[in-house]
Protein backbone atom coordinates (compact mmCIF):
# COMPACT_ATOMS: atom_id res chain seq x y z
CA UNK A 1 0.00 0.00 0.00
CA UNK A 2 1.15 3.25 -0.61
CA UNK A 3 0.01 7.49 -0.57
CA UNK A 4 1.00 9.00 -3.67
CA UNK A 5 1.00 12.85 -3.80
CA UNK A 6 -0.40 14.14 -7.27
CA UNK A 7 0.46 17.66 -7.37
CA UNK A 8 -0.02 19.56 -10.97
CA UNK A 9 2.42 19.54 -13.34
CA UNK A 10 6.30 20.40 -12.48
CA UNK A 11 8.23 22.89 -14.62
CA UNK A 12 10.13 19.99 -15.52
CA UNK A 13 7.24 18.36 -16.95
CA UNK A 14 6.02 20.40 -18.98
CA UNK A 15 9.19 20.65 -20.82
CA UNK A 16 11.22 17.70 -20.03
CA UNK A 17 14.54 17.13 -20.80
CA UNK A 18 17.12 13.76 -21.55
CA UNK A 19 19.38 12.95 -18.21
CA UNK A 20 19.48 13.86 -14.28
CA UNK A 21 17.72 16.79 -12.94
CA UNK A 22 19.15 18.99 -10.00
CA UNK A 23 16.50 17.70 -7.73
CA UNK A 24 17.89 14.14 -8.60
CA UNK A 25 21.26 14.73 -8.15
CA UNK A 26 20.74 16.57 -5.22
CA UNK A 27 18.70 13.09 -3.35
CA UNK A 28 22.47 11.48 -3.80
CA UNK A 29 24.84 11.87 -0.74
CA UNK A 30 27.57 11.58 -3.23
CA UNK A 31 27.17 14.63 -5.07
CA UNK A 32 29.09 17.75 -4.95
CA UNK A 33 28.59 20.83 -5.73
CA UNK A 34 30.30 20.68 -8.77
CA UNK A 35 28.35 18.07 -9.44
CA UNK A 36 25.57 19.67 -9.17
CA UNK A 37 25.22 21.27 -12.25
CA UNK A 38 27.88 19.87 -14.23
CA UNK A 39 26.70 19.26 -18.27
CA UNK A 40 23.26 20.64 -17.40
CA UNK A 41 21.25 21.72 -20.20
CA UNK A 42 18.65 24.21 -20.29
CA UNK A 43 15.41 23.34 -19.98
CA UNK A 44 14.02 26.08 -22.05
CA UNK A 45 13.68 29.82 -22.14
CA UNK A 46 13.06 32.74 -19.39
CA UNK A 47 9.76 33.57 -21.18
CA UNK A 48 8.84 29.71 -21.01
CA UNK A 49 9.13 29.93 -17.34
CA UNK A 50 7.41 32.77 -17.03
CA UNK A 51 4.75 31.35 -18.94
CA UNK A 52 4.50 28.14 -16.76
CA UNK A 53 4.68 30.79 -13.63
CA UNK A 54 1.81 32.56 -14.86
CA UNK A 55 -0.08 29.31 -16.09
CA UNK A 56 0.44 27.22 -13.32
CA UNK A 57 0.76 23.55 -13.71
CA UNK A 58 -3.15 22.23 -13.94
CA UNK A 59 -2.83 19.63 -17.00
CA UNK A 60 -6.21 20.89 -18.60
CA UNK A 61 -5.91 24.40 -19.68
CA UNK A 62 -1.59 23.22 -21.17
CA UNK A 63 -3.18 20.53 -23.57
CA UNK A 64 -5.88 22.84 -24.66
CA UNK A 65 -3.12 26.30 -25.19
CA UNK A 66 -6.05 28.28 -25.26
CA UNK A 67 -5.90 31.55 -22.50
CA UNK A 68 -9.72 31.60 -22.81
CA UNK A 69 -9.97 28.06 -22.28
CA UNK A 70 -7.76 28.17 -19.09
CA UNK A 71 -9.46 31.10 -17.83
CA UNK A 72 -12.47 29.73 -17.67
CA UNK A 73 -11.46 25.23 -16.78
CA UNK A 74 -9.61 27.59 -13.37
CA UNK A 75 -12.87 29.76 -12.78
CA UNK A 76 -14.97 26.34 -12.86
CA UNK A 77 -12.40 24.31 -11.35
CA UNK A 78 -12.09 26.65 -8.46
CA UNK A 79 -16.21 26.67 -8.25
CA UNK A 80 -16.16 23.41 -7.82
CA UNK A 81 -13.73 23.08 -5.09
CA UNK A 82 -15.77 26.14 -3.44
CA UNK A 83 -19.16 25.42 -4.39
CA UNK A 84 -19.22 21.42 -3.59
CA UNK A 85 -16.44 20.01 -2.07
CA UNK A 86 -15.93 22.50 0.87
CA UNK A 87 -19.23 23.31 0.75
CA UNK A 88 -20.57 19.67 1.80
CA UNK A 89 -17.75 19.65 4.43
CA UNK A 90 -19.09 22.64 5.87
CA UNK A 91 -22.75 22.77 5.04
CA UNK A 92 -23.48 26.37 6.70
CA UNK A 93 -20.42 27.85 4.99
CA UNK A 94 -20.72 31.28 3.61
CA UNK A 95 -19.41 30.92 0.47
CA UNK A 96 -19.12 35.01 -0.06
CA UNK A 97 -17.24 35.29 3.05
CA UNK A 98 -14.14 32.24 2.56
CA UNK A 99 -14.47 33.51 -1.35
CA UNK A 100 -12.63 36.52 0.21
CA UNK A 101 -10.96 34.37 2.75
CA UNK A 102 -9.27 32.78 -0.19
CA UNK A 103 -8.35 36.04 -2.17
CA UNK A 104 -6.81 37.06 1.37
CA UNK A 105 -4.56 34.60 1.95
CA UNK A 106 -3.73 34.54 -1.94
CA UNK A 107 -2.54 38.24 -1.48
CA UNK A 108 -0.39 37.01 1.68
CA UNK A 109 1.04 34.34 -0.11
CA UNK A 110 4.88 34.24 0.00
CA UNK A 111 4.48 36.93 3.19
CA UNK A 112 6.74 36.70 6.55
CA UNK A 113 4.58 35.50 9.80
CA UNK A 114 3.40 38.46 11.86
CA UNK A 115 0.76 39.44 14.69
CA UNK A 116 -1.75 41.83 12.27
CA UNK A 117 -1.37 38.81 9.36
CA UNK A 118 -1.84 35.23 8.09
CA UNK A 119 0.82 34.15 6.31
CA UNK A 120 3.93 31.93 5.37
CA UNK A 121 1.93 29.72 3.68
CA UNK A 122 2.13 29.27 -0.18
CA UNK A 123 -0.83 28.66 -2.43
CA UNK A 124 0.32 25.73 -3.77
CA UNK A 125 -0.41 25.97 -7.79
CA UNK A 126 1.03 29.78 -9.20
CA UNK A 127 -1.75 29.44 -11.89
CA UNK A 128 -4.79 29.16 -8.86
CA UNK A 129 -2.41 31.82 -7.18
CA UNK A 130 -2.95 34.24 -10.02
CA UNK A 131 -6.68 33.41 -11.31
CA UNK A 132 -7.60 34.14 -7.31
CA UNK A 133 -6.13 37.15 -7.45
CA UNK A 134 -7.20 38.23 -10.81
CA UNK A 135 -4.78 38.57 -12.43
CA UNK A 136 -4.63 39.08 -16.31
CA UNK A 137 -1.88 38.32 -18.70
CA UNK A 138 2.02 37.78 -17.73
CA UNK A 139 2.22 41.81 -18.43
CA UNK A 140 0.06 42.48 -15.28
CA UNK A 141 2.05 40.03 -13.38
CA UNK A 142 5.59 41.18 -14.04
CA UNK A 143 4.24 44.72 -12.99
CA UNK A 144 2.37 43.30 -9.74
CA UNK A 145 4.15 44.97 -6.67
CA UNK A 146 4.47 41.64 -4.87
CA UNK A 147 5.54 39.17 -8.06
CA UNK A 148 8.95 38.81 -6.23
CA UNK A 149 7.14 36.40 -3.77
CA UNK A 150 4.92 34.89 -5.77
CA UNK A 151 8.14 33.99 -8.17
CA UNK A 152 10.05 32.42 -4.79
CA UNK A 153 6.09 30.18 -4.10
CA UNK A 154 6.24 28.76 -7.73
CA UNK A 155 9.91 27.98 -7.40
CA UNK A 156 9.45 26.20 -3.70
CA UNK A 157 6.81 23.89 -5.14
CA UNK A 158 9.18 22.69 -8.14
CA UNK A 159 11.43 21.75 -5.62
CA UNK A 160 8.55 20.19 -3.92
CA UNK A 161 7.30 18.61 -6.76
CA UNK A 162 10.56 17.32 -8.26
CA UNK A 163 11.62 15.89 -5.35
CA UNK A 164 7.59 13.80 -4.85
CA UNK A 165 8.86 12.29 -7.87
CA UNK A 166 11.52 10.92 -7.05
CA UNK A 167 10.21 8.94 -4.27
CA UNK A 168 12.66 10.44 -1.52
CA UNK A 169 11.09 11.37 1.97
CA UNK A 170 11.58 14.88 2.59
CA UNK A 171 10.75 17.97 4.68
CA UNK A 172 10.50 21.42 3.84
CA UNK A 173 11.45 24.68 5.82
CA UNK A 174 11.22 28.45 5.80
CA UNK A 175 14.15 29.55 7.97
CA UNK A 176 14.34 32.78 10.12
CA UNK A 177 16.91 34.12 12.70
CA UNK A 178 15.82 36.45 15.59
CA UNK A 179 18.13 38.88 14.18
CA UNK A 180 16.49 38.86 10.21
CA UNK A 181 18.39 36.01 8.43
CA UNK A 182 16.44 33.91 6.32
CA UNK A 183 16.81 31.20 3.93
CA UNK A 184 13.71 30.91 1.58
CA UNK A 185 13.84 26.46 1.74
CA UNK A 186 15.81 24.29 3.47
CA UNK A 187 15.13 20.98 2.58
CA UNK A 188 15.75 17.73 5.00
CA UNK A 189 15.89 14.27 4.21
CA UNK A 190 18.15 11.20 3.99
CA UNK A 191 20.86 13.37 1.16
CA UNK A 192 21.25 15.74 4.24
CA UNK A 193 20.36 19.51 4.80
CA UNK A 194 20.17 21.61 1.75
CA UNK A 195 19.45 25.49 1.45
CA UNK A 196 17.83 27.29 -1.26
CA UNK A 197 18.01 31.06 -1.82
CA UNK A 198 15.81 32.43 -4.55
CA UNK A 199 16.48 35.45 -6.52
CA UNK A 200 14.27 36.58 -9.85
CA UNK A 201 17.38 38.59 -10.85
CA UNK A 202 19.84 37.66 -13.78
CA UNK A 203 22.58 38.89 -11.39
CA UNK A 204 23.14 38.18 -7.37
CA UNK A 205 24.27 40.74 -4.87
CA UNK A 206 27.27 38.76 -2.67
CA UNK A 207 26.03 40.80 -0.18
CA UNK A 208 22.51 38.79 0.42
CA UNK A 209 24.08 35.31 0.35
CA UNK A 210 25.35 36.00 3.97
CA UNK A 211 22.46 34.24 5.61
CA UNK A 212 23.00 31.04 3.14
CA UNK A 213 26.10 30.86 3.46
CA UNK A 214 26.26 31.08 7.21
CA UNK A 215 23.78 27.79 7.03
CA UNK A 216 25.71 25.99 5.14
CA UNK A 217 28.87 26.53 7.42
CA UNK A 218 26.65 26.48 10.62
CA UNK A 219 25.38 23.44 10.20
CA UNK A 220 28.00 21.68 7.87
CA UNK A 221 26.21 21.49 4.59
CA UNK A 222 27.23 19.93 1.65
CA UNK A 223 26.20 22.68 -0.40
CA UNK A 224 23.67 25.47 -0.60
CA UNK A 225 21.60 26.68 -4.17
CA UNK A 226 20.99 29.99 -5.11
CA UNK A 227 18.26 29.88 -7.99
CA UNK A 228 18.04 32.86 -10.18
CA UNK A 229 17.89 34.00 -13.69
CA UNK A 230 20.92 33.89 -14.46
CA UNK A 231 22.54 32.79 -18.25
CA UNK A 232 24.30 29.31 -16.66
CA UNK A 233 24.58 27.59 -13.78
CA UNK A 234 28.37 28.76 -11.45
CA UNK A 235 29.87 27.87 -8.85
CA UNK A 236 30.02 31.35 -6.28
CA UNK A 237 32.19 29.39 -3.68
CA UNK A 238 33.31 25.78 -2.68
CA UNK A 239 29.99 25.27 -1.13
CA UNK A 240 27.33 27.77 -2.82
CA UNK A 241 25.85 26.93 -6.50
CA UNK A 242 23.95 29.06 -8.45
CA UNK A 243 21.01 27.47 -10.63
CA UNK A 244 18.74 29.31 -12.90
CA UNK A 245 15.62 28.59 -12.86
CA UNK A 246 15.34 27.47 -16.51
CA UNK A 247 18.01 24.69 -15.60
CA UNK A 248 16.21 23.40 -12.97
């Protein structure tokens, strides 16, 4: 018997790619960081990515390619979740009221924990993430004021969904110091600790790697990832790889 998590399509799914991924490497306690992201290949382009991160990963509205056709499969398919499935959970719900329950914590998404908010917690799919909040087009979401964090939630659940495929028990983290540093995922399983920065930028400030790489020496790490949009995958030190995204 087993529990099989079926999340919506990964990024490296929808274009998939001949030989080892980094997720798959990274599950082996032999790998290094150069081996990491030796002879990787790019998956496909920056504005394929951001098409996926704007689409989401729901199988329906990718086999049809039609925007109209997606925009309305995610208004019904969201219905339905409200409209039946919660609903004969909760048979008094007010649908009006968790409707903007919803759209709230969609608008938090990606957000630090604090006392006046609810937050840390990632809508799961980028393509619910956007119809909920209405979204348009890709335009409207490269010129949304928060599509830094909504970037860093699409990335964490490729990592999440990479590594469900492979089988490996895992655990994911958000980690936060009392005095401000962070490190966006720190995955845990049997191939150790590993920390993952994310950065939408082509290029990476040294400067905001301190909290990584103070993880990785803290708590002896094999390596640590930086995942940006960068042109290739580097090496910054002995211990820190960079990864764009399109190369995940």
């Amino acid at each position: 018997m087993a529990v099989i998590e079926r999340a919506p399509l990964a990024w490296s799914e929808v274009l998939p790619r001949p030989g080892a991924s980094v997720v798959e490497r990274l599950v082996d306690r032999g790998t290094t960081p150069l081996d990491l992201i030796h002879g990787l290949t790019q998956r496909g382009t920056l504005q394929q990515a951001h098409e996926y991160w704007f689409r989401g990963g729901y199988p329906q509205p990718w086999l049809r390619d039609s925007q109209r056709f997606s925009k309305i499969w995610m208004e019904q398919y969201f219905r339905t979740y409200l409209y039946r499935d919660v609903a004969r959970l909760f048979p008094r719900l007010d649908t009006s009221r968790f409707l903007l329950f919803l759209q709230l914590l969609a608008g938090l998404a990606g957000d630090v924990v604090n006392y006046s908010e609810v937050a840390r917690g990632h809508m799961r799919d980028s393509g619910l993430l956007h119809h909920l909040l209405r979204i348009p087009d890709l335009e409207a979401l490269l010129g949304h004021p928060r599509h830094g964090l909504y970037w860093e939630g699409m990335v964490i659940e490729e990592f999440n969904r990479q590594l469900v495929c492979t089988g490996e028990p895992f655990e994911a983290f958000y980690y936060r110091t009392s005095v401000g540093a962070e490190v966006d995922l720190v995955l845990e399983g049997d191939f150790g600790l590993v920390p993952i920065e994310i950065k939408r930028g082509s290029s990476v400030d040294p400067r905001t790697l301190r909290g990584i790489r103070d993880f990785v020496a803290d708590r002896g790490c094999r390596f640590g990832i930086v995942v940006n949009n960068d042109t290739a995958p580097r090496l910054y030190d002995e211990r820190l790889v960079g990864v764009p995204f399109v190369f995940l």
